[in-house]
N, C-alpha and C. Protein backbone atom coordinates (compact mmCIF):
# COMPACT_ATOMS: atom_id res chain seq x y z
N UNK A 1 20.86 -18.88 8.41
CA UNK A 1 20.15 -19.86 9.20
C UNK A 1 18.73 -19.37 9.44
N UNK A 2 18.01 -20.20 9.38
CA UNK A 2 16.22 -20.01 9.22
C UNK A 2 15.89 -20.56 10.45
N UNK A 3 14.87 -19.44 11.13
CA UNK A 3 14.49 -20.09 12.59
C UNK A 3 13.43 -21.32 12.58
N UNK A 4 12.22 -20.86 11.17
CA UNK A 4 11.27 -22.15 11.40
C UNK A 4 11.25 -21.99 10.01
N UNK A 5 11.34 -21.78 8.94
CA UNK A 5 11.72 -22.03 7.07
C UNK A 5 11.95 -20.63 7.09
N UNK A 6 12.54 -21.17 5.53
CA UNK A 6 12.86 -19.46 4.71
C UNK A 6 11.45 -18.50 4.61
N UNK A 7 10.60 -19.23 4.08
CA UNK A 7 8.93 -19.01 3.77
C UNK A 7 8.12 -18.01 5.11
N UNK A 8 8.86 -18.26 6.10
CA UNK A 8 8.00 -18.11 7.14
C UNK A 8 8.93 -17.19 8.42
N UNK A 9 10.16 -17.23 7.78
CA UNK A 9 11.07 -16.22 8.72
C UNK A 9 10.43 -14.63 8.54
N UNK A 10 10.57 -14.28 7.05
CA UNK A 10 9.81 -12.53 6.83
C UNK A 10 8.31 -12.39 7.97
N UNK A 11 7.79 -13.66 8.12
CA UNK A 11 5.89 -13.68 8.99
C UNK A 11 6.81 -13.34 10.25
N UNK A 12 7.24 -14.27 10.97
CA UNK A 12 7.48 -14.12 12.12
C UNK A 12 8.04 -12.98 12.36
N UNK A 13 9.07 -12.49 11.90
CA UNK A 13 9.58 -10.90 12.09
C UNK A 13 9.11 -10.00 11.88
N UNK A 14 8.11 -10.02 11.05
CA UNK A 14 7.37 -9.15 10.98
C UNK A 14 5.86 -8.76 12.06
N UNK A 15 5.41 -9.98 12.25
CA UNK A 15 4.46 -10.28 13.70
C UNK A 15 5.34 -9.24 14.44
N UNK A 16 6.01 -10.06 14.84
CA UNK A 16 6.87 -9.21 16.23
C UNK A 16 7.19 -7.56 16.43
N UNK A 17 7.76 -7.46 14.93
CA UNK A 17 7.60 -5.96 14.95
C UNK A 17 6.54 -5.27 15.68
N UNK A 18 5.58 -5.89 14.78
CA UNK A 18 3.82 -5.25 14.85
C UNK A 18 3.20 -5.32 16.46
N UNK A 19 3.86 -6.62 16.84
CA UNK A 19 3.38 -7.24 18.00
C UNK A 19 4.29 -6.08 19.20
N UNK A 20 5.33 -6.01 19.18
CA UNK A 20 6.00 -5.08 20.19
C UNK A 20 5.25 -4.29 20.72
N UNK A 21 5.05 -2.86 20.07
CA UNK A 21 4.30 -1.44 20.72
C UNK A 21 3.38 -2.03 21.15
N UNK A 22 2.49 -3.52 20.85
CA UNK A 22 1.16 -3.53 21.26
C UNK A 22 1.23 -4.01 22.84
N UNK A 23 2.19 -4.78 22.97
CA UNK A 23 2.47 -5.90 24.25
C UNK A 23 2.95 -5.07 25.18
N UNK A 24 3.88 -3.91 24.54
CA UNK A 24 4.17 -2.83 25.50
C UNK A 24 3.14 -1.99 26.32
N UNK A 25 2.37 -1.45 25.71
CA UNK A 25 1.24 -0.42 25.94
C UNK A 25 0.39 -1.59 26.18
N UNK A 26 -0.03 -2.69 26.12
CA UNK A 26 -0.66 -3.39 26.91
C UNK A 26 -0.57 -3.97 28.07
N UNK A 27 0.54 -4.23 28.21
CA UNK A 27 1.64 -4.85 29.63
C UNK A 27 1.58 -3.47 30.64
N UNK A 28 1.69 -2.02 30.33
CA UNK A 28 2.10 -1.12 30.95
C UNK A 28 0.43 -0.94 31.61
N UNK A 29 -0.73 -0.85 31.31
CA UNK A 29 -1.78 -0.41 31.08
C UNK A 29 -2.53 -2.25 32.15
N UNK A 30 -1.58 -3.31 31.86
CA UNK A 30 -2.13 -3.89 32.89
C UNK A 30 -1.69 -4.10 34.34
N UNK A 31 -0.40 -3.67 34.21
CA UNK A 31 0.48 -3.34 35.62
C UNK A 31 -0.28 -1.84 36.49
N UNK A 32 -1.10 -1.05 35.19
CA UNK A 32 -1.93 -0.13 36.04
C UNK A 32 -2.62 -0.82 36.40
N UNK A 33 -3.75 -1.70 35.65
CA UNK A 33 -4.91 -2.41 36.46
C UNK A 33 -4.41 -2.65 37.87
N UNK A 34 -3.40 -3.73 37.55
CA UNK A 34 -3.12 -4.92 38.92
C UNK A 34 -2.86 -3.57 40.30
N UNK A 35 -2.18 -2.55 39.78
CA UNK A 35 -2.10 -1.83 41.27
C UNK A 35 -3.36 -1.18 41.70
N UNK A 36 -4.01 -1.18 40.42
CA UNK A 36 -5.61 -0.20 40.85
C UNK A 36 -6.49 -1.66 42.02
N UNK A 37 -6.13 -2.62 41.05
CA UNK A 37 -7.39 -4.26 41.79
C UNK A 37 -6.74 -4.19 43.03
N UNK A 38 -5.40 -4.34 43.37
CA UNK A 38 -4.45 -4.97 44.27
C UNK A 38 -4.30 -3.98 45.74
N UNK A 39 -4.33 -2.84 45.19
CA UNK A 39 -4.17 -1.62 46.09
C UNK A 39 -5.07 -1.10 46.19
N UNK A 40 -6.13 -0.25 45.77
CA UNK A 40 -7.02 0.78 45.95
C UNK A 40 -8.57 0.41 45.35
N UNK A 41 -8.78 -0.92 45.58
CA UNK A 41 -10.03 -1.26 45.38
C UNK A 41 -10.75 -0.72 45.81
N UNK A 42 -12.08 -0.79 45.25
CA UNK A 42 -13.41 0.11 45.47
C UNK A 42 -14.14 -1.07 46.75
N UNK A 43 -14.60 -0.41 47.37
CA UNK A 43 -15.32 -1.69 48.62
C UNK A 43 -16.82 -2.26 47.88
N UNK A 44 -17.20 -1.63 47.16
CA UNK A 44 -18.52 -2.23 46.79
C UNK A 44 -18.49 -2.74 45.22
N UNK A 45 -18.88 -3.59 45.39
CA UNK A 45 -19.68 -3.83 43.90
C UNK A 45 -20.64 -4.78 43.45
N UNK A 46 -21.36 -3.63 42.59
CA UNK A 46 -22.80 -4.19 42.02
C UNK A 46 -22.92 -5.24 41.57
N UNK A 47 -23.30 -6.09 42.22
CA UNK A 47 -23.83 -7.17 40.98
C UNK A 47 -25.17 -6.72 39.90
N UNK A 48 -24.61 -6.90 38.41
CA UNK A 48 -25.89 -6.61 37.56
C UNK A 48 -27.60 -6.87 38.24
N UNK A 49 -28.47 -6.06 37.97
CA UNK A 49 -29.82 -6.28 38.49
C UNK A 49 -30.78 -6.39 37.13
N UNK A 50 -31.88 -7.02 37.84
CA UNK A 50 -32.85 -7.26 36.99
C UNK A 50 -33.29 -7.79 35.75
N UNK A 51 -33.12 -6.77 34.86
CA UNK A 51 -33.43 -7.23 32.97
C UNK A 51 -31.70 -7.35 33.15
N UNK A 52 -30.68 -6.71 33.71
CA UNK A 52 -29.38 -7.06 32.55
C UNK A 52 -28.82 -8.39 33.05
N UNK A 53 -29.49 -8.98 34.80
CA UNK A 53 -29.08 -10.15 34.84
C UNK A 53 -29.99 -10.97 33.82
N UNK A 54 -31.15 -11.17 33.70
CA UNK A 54 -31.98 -11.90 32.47
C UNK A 54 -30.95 -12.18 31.82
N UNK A 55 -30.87 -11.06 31.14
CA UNK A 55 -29.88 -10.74 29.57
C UNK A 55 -29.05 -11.43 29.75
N UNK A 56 -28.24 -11.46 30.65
CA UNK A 56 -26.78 -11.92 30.38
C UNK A 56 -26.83 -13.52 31.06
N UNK A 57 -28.21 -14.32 31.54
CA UNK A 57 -28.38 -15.81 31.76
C UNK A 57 -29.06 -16.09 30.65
N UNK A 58 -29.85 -15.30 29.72
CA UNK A 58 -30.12 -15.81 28.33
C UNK A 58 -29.25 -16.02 27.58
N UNK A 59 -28.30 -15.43 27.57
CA UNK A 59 -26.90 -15.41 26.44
C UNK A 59 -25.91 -16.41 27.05
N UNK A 60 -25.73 -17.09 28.26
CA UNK A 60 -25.26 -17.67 28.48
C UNK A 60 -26.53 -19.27 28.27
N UNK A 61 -27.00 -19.37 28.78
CA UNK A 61 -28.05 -20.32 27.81
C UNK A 61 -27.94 -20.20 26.71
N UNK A 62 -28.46 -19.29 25.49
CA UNK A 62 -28.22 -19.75 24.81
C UNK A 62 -26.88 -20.53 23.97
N UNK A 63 -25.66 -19.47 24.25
CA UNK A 63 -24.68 -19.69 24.04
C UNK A 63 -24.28 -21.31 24.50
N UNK A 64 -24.62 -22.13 25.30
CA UNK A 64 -24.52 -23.41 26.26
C UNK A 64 -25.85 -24.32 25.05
N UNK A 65 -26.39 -23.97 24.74
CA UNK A 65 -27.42 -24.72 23.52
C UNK A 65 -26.90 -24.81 22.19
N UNK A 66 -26.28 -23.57 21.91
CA UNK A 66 -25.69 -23.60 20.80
C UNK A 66 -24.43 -24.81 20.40
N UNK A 67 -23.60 -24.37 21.98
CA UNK A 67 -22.18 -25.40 21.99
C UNK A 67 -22.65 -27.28 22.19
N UNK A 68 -23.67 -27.50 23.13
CA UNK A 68 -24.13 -29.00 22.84
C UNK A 68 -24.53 -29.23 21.54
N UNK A 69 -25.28 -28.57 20.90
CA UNK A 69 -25.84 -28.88 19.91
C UNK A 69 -24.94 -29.10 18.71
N UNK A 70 -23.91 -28.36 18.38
CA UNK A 70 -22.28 -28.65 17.74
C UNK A 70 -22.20 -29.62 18.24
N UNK A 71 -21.45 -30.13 19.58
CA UNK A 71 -20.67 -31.38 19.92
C UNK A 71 -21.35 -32.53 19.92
N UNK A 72 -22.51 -32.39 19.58
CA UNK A 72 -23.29 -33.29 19.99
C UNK A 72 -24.58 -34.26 18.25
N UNK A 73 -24.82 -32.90 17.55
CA UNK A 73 -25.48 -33.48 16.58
C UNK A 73 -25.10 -33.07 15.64
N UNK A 74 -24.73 -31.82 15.18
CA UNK A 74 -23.94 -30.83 14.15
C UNK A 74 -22.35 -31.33 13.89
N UNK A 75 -22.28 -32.82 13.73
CA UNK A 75 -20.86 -33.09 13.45
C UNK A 75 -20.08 -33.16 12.07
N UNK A 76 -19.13 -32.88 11.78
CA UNK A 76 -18.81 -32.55 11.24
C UNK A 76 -18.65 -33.94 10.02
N UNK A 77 -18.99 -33.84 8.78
CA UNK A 77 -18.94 -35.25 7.86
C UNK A 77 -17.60 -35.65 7.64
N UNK A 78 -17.48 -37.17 7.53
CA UNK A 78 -16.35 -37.67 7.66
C UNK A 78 -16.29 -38.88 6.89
N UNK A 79 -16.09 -38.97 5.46
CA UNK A 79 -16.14 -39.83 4.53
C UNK A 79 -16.16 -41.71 5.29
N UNK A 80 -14.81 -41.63 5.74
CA UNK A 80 -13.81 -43.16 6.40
C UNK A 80 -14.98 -43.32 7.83
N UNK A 81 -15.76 -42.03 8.93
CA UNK A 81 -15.84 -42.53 9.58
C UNK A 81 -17.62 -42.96 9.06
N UNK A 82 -18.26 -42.28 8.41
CA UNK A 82 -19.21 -43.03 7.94
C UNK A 82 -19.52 -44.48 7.09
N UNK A 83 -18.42 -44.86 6.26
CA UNK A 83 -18.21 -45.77 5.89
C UNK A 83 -17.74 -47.14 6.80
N UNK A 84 -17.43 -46.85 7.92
CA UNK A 84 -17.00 -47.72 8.82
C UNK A 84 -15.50 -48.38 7.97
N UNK A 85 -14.71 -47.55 7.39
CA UNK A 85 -12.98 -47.66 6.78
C UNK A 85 -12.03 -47.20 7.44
N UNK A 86 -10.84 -47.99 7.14
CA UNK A 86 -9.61 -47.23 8.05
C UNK A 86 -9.15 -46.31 6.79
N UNK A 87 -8.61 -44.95 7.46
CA UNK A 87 -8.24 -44.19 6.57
C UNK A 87 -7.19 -44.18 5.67
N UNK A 88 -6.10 -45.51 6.20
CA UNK A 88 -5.45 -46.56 4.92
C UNK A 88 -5.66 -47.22 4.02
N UNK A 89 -7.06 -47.24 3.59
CA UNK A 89 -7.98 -48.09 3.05
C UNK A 89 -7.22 -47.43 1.28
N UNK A 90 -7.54 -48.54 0.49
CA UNK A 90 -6.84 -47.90 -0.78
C UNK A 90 -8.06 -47.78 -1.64
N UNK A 91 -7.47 -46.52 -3.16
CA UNK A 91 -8.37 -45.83 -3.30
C UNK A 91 -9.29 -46.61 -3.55
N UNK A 92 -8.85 -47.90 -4.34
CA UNK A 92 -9.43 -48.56 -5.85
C UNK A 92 -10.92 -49.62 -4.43
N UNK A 93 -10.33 -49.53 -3.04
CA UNK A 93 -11.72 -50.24 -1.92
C UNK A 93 -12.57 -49.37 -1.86
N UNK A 94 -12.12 -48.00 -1.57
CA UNK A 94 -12.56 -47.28 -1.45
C UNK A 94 -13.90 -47.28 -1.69
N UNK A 95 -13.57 -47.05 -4.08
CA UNK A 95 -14.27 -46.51 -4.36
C UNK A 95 -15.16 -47.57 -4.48
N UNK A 96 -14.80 -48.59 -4.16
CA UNK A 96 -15.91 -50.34 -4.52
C UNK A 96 -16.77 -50.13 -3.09
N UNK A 97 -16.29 -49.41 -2.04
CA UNK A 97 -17.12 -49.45 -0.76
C UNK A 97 -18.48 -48.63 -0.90
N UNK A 98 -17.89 -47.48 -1.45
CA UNK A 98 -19.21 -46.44 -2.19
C UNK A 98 -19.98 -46.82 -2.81
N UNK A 99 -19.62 -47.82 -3.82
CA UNK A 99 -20.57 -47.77 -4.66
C UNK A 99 -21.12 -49.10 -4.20
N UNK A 100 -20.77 -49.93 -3.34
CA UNK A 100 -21.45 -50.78 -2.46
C UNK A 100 -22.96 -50.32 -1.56
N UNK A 101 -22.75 -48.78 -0.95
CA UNK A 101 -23.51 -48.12 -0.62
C UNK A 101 -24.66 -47.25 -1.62
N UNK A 102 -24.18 -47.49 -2.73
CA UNK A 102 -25.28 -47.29 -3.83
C UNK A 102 -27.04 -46.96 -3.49
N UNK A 103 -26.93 -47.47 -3.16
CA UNK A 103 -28.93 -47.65 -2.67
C UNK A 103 -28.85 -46.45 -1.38
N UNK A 104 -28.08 -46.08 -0.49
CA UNK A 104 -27.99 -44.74 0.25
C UNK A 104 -26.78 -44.40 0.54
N UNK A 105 -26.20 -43.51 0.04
CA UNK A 105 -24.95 -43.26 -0.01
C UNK A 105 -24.85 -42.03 1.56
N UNK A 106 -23.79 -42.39 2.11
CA UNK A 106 -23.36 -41.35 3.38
C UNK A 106 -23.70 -40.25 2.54
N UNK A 107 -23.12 -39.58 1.61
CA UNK A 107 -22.92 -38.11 0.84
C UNK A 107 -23.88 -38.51 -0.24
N UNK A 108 -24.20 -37.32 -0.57
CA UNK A 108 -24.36 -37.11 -2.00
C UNK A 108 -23.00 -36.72 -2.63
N UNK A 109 -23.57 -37.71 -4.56
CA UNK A 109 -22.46 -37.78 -5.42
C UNK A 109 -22.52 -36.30 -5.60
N UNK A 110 -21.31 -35.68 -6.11
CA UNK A 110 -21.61 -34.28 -6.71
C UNK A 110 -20.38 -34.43 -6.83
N UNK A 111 -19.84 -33.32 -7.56
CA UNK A 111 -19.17 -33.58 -8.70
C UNK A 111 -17.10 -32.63 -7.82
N UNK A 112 -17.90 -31.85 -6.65
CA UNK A 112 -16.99 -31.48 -5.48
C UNK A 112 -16.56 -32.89 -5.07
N UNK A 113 -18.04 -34.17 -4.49
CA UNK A 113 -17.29 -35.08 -3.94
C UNK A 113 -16.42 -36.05 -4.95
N UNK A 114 -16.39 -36.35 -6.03
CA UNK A 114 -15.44 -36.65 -7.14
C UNK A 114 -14.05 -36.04 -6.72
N UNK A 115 -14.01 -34.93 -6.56
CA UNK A 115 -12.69 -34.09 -6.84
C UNK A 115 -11.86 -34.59 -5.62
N UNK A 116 -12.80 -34.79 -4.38
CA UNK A 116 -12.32 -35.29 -3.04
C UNK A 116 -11.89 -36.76 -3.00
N UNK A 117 -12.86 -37.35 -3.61
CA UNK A 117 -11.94 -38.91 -3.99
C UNK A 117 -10.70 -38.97 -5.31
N UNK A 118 -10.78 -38.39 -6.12
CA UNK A 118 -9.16 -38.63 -6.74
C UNK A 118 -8.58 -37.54 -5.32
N UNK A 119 -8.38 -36.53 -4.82
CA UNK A 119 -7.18 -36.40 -3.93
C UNK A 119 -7.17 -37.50 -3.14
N UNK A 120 -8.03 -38.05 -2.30
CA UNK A 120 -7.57 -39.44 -1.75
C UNK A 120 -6.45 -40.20 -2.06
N UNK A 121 -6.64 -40.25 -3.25
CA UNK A 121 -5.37 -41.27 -3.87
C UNK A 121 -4.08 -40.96 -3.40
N UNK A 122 -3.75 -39.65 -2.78
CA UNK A 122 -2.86 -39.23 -2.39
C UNK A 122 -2.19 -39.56 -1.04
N UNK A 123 -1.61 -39.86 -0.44
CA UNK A 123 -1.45 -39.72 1.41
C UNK A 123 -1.39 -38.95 1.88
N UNK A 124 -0.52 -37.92 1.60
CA UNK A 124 -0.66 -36.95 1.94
C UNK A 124 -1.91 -35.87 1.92
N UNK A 125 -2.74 -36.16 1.22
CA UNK A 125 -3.96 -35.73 1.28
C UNK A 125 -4.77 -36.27 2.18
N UNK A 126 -4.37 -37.54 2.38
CA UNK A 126 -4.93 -38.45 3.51
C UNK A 126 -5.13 -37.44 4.99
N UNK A 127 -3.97 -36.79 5.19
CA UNK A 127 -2.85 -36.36 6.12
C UNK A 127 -3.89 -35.02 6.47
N UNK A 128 -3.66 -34.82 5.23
CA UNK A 128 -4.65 -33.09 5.28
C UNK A 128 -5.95 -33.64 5.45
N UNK A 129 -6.42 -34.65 5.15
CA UNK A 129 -8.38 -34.80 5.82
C UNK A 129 -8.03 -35.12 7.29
N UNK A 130 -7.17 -35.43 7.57
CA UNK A 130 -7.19 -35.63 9.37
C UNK A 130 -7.40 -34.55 9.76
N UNK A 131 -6.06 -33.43 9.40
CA UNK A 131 -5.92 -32.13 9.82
C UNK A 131 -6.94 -31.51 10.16
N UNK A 132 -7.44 -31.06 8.78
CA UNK A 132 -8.43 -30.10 8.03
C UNK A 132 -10.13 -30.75 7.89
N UNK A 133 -10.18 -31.74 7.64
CA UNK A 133 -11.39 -32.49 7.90
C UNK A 133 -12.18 -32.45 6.08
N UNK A 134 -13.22 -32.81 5.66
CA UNK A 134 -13.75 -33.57 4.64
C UNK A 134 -14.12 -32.19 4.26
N UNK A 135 -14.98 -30.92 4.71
CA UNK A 135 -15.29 -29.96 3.97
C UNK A 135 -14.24 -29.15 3.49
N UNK A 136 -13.28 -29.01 4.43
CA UNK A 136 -11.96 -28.32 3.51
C UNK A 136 -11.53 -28.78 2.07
N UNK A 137 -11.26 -30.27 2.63
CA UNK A 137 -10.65 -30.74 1.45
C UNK A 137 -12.03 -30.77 0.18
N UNK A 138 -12.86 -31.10 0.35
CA UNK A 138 -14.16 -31.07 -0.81
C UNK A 138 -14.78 -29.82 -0.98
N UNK A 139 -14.65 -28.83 -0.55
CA UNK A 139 -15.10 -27.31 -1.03
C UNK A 139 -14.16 -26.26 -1.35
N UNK A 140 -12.63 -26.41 -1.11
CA UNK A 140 -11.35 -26.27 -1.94
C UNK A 140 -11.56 -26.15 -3.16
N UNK A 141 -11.68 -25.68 -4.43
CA UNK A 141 -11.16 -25.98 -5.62
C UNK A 141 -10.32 -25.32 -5.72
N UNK A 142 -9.53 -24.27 -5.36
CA UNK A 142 -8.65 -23.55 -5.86
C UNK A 142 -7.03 -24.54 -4.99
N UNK A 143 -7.37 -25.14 -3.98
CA UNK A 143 -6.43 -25.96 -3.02
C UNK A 143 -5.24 -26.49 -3.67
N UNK A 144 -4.26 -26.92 -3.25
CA UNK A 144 -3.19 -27.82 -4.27
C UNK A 144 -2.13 -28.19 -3.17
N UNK A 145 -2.03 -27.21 -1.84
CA UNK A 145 -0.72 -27.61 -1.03
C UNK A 145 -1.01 -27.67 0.52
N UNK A 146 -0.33 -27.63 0.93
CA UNK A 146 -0.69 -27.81 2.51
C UNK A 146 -1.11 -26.86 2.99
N UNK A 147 -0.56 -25.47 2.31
CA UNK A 147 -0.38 -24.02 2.78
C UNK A 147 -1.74 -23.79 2.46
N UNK A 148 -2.61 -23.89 1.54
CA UNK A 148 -3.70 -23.40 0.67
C UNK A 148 -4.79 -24.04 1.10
N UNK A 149 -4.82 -25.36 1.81
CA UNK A 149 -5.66 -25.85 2.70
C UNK A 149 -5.80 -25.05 3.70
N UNK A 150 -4.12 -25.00 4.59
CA UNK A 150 -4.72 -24.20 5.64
C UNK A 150 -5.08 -23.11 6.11
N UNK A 151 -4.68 -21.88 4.65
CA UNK A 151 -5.21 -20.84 4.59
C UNK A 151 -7.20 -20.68 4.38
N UNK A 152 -7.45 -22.06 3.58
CA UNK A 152 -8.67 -21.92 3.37
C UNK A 152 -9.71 -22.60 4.92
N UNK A 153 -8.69 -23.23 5.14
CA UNK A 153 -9.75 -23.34 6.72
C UNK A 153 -9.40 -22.72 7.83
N UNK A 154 -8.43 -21.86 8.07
CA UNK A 154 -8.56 -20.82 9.00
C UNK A 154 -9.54 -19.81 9.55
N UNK A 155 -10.35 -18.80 8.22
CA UNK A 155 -11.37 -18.20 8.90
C UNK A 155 -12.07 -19.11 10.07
N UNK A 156 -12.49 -19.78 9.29
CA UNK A 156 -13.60 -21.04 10.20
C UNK A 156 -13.37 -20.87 11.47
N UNK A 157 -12.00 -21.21 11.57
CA UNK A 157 -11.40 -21.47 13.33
C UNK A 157 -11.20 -20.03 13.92
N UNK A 158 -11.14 -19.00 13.36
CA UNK A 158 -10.72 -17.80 13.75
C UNK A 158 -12.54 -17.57 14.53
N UNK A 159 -13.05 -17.58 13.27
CA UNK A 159 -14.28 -17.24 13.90
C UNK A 159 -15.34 -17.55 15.62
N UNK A 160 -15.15 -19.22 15.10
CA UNK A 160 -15.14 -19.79 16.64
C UNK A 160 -14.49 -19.38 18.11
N UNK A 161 -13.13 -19.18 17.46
CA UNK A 161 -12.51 -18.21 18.48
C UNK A 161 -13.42 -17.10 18.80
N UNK A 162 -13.38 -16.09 18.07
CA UNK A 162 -13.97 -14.94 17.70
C UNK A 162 -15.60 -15.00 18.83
N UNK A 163 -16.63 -16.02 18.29
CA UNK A 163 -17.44 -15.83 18.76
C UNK A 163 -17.42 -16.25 20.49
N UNK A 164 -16.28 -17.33 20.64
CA UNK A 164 -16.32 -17.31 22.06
C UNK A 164 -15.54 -16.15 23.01
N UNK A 165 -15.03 -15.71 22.54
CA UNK A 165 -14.07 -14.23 22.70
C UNK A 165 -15.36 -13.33 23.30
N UNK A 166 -16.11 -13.01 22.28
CA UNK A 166 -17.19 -12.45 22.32
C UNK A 166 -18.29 -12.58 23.66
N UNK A 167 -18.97 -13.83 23.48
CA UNK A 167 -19.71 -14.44 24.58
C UNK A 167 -18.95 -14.17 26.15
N UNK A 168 -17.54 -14.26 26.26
CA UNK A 168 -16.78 -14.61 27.31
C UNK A 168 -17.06 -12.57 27.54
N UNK A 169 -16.42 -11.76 26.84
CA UNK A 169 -16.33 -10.29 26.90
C UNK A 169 -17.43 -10.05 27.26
N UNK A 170 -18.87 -10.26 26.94
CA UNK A 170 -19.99 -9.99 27.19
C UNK A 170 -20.28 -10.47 28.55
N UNK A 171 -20.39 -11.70 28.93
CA UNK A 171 -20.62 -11.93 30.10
C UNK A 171 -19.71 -11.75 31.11
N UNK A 172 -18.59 -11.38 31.39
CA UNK A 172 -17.51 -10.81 32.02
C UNK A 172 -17.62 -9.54 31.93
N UNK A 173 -18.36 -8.47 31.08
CA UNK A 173 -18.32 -7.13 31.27
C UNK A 173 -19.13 -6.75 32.31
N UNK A 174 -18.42 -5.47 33.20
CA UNK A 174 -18.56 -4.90 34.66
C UNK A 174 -19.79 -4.37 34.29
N UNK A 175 -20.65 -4.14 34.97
CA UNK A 175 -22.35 -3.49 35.22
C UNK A 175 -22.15 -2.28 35.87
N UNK A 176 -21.36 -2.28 36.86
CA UNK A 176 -21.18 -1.16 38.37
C UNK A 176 -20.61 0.05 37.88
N UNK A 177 -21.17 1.30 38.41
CA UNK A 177 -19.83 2.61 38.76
C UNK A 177 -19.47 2.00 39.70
N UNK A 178 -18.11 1.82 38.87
CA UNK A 178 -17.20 1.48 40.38
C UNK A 178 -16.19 3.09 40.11
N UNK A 179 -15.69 3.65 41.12
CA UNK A 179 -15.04 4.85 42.51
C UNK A 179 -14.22 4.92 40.99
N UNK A 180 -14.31 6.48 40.48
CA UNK A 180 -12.89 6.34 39.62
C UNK A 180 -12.02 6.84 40.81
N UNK A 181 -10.48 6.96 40.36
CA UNK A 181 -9.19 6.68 41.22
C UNK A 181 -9.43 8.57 41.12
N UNK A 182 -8.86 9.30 40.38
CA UNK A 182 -8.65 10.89 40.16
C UNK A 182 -8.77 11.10 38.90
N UNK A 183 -9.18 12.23 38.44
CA UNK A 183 -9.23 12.64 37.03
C UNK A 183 -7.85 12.77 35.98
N UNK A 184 -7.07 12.48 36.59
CA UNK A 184 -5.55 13.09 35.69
C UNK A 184 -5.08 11.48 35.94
N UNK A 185 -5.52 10.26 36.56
CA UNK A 185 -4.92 8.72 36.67
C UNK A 185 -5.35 8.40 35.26
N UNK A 186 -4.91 7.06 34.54
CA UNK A 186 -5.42 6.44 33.12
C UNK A 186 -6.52 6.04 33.21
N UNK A 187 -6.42 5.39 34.31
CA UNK A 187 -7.98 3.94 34.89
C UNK A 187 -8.95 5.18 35.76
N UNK A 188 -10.39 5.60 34.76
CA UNK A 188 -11.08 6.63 34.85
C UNK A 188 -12.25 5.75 35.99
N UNK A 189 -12.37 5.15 35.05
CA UNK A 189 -13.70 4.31 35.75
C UNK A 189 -13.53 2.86 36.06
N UNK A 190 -12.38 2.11 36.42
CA UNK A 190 -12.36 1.07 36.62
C UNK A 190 -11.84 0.32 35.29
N UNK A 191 -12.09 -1.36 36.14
CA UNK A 191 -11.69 -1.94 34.48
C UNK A 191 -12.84 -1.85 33.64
């Protein structure tokens, strides 16, 4: 019996393995924090001064310019929603809608966007431009399954993560000596 496929039972058991020692020694190491915050707090603390407050309201500006400017003008291309089509639309309208648009086409022809209209023909490909969105599926050539799509648009999303991970660590990192506890405790200098 397979918990979520055959394909994908060896991933998950194997995560977990990997994942154990880490959750352990991380769990143990934050039950130190919580008694260090909870119990034996330091009475003072610094708020950052001067240039590192600057620093760290520039990076939050910018970081806040960067994210409107994504949600806002940097959107992402979308064959059906530029065309004003429902994404049931069949291929053979499709391709009469395009070339209706002849005189300025949403995209340029190129020979990637070709490859993206025969998968159309598909539904299930349909399925995967919802998912995955128009650059996956049209800068794919090596693509063919569901799996291979979503291996190829993962970095993308990892990264985003990644950079807000980042921004969040940065501006959440402590400025202060704060009181270490004793020299022989784990938590030297605070969090």
């Amino acid at each position: 019996m397979s918990l979520i496929s055959p394909a994908l039972d060896p991933l998950l058991f194997a995560s977990l393995a990997l994942a154990t020692p880490f959750v352990s020694y991380a769990g143990s190491r934050l039950v130190d924090r919580c008694k260090y915050w909870w119990k034996e707090r330091p009475k003072t603390y610094q708020r950052p001064e001067g240039t590192m407050r600057t620093v760290l309201g520039a990076v939050l500006a910018l970081h806040t310019l960067y994210t409107f400017y994504v949600l806002v003008f940097a959107k992402p291309p979308n064959l059906f929603t530029a065309l004003g089509v429902p994404i049931s639309i069949k291929q053979s309208q499709l391709r009469k809608t395009i070339a209706a648009h002849a005189d300025a086409p949403p995209f340029p022809i190129t020979p990637s966007f070709e490859v993206l209209l025969s998968r159309l023909a598909s539904f299930d490909v349909r399925v995967l431009f919802l998912r995955f969105g128009q650059d996956t599926l049209q800068t794919c050539a090596h693509c063919h399954t569901h799996s291979d799509f979503q291996q190829y648009a993962l970095p993308r999303s990892l990264l985003e993560y990644l950079r807000e991970a980042a921004v969040v660590g940065v501006l959440t990192q402590p400025f202060a000596d704060l009181v270490s506890l004793s020299p022989d405790d784990s938590i030297s200098n605070g969090p």
